[in-house]
N, C-alpha and C. Protein backbone atom coordinates (compact mmCIF):
# COMPACT_ATOMS: atom_id res chain seq x y z
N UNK A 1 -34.11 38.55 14.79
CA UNK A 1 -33.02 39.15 14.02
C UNK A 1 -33.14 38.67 12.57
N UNK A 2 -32.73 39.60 11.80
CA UNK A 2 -33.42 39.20 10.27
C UNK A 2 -31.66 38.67 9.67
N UNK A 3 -31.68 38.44 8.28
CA UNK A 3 -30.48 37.57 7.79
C UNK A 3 -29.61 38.61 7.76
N UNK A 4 -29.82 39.56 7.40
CA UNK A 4 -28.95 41.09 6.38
C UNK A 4 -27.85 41.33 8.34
N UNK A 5 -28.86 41.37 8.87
CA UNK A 5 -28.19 41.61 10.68
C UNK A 5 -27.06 40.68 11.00
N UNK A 6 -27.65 39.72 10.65
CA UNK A 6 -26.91 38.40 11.43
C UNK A 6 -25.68 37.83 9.89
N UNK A 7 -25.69 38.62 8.89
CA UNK A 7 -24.29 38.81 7.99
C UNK A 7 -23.52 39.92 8.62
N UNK A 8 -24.31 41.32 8.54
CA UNK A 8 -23.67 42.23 8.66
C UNK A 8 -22.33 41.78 9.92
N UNK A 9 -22.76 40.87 10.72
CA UNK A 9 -21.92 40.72 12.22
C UNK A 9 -20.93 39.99 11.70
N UNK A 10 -20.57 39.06 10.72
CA UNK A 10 -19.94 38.54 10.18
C UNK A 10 -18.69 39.01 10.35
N UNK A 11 -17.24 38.41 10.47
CA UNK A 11 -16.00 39.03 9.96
C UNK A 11 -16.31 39.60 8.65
N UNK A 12 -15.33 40.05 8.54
CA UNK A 12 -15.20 40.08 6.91
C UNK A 12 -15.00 39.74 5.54
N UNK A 13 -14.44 38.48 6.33
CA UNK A 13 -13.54 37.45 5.46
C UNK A 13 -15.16 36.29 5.16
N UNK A 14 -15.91 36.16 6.29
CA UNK A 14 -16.73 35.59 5.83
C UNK A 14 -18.01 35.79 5.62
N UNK A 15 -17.92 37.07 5.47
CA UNK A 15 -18.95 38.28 4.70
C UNK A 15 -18.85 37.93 3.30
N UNK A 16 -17.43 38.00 2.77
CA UNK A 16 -17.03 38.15 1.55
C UNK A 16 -17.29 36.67 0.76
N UNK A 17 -16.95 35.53 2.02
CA UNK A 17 -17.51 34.26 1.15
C UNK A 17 -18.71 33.74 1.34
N UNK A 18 -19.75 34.42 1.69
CA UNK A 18 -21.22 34.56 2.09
C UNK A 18 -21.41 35.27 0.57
N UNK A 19 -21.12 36.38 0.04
CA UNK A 19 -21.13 37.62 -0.50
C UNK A 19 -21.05 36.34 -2.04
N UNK A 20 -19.82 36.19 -2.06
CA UNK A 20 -19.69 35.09 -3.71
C UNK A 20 -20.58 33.77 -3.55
N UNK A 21 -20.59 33.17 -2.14
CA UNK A 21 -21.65 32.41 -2.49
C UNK A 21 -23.25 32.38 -2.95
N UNK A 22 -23.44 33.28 -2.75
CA UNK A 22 -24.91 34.19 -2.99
C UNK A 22 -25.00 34.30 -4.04
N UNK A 23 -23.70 35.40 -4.83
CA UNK A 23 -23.42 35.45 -6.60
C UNK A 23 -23.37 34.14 -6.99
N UNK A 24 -22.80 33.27 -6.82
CA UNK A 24 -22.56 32.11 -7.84
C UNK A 24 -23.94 31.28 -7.42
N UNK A 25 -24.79 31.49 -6.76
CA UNK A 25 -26.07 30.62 -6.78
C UNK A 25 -27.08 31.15 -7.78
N UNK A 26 -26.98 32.36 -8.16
CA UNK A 26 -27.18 33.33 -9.20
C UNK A 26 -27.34 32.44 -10.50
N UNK A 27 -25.75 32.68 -10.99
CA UNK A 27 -25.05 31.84 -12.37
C UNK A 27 -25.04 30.64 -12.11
N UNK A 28 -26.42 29.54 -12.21
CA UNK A 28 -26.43 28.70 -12.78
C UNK A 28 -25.73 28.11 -13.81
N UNK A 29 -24.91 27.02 -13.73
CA UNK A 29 -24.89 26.50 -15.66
C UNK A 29 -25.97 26.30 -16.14
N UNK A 30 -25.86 26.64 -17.44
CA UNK A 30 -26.79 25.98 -18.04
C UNK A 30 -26.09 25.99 -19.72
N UNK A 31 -26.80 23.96 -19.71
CA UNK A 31 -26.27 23.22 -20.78
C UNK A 31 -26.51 23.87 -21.97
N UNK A 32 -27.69 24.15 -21.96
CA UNK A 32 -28.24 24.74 -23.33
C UNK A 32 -27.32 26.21 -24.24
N UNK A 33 -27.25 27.10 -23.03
CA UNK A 33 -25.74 27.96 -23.17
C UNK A 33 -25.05 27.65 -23.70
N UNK A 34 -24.02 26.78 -22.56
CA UNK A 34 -22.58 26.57 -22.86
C UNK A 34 -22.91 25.93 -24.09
N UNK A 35 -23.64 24.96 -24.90
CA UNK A 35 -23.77 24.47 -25.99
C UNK A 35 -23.67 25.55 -27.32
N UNK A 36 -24.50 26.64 -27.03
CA UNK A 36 -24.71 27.67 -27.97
C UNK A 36 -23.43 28.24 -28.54
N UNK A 37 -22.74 28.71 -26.74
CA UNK A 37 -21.36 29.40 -27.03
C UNK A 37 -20.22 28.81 -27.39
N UNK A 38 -20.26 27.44 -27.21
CA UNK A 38 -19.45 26.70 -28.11
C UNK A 38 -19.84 26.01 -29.51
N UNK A 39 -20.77 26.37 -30.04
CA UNK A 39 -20.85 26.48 -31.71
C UNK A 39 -20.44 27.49 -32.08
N UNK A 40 -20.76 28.82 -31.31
CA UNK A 40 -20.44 30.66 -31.93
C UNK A 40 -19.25 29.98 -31.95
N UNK A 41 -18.20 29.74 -31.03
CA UNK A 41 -16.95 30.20 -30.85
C UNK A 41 -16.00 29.32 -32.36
N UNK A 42 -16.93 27.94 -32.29
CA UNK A 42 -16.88 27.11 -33.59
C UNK A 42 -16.65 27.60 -34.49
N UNK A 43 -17.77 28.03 -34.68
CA UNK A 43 -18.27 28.87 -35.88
C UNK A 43 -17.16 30.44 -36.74
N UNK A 44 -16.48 31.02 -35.15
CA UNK A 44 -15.49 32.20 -35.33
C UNK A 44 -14.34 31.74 -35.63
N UNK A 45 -13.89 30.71 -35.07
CA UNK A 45 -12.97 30.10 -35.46
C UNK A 45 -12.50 29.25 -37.00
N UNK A 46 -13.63 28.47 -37.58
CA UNK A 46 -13.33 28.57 -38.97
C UNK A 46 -13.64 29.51 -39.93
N UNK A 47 -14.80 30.71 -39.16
CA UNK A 47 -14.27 32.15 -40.69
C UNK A 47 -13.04 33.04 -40.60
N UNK A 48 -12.39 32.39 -39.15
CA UNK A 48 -11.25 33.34 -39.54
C UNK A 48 -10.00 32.10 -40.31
N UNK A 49 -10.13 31.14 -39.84
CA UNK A 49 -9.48 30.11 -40.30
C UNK A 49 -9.59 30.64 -42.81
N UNK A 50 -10.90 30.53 -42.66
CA UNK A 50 -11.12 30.31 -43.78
C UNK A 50 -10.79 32.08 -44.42
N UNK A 51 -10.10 32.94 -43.83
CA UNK A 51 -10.62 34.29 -43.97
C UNK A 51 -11.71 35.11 -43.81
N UNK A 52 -12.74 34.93 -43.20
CA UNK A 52 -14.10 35.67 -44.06
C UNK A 52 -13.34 36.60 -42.85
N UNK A 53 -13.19 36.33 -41.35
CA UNK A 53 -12.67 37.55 -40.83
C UNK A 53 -11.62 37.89 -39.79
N UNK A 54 -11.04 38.86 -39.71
CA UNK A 54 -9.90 39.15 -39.31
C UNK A 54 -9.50 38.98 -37.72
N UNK A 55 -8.59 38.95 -37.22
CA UNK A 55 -8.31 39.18 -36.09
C UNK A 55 -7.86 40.69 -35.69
N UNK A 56 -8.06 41.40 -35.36
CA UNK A 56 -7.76 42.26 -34.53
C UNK A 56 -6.72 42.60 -32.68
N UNK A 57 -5.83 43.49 -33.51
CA UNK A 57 -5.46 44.02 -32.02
C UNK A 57 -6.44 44.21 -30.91
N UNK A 58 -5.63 43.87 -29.93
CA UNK A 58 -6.08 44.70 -28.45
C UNK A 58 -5.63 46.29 -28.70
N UNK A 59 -4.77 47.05 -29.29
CA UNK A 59 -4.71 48.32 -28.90
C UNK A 59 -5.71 48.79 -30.09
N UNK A 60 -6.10 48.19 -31.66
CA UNK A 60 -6.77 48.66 -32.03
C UNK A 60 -7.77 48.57 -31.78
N UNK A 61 -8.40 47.72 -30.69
CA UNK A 61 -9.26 47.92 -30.12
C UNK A 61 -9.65 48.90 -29.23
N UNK A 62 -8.87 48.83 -28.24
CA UNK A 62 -8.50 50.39 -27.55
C UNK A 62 -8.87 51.91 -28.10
N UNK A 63 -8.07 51.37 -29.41
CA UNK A 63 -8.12 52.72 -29.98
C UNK A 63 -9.29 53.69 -30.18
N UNK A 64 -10.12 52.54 -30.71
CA UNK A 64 -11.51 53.09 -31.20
C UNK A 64 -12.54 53.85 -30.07
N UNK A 65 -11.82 53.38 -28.99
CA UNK A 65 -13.02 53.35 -27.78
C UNK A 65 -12.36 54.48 -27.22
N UNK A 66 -11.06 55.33 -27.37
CA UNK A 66 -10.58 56.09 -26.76
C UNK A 66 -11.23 58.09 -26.79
């Protein structure tokens, strides 16, 4: 009996935490990342601090995409 068989028999409930455990073995952390995305976020945070740029709505965001 192969693996895909012997899930499929699974409830469902632990189909589903078979199912996310699989995804999250996927998404690794990784240091080097989270390092990156917390300079960007650094980085967004004092040009808006300093002005260079704006904050924006959620509906004008919306808007554009509508």
């Amino acid at each position: 009996m192969d693996i895909f068989e012997e899930a499929v028999r699974l409830r469902p409930d632990k189909r589903a935490e078979l199912v996310d455990t699989l995804l999250s073995s996927l998404n690794k952390p990784d240091k080097e990342i989270d390092r990156l995305w917390a300079k960007e976020v650094e980085s967004r945070i004092e040009a808006y601090e300093q002005g260079v740029i704006k904050a924006v709505s959620l509906e004008e965001v919306l808007k554009k995409y509508q």
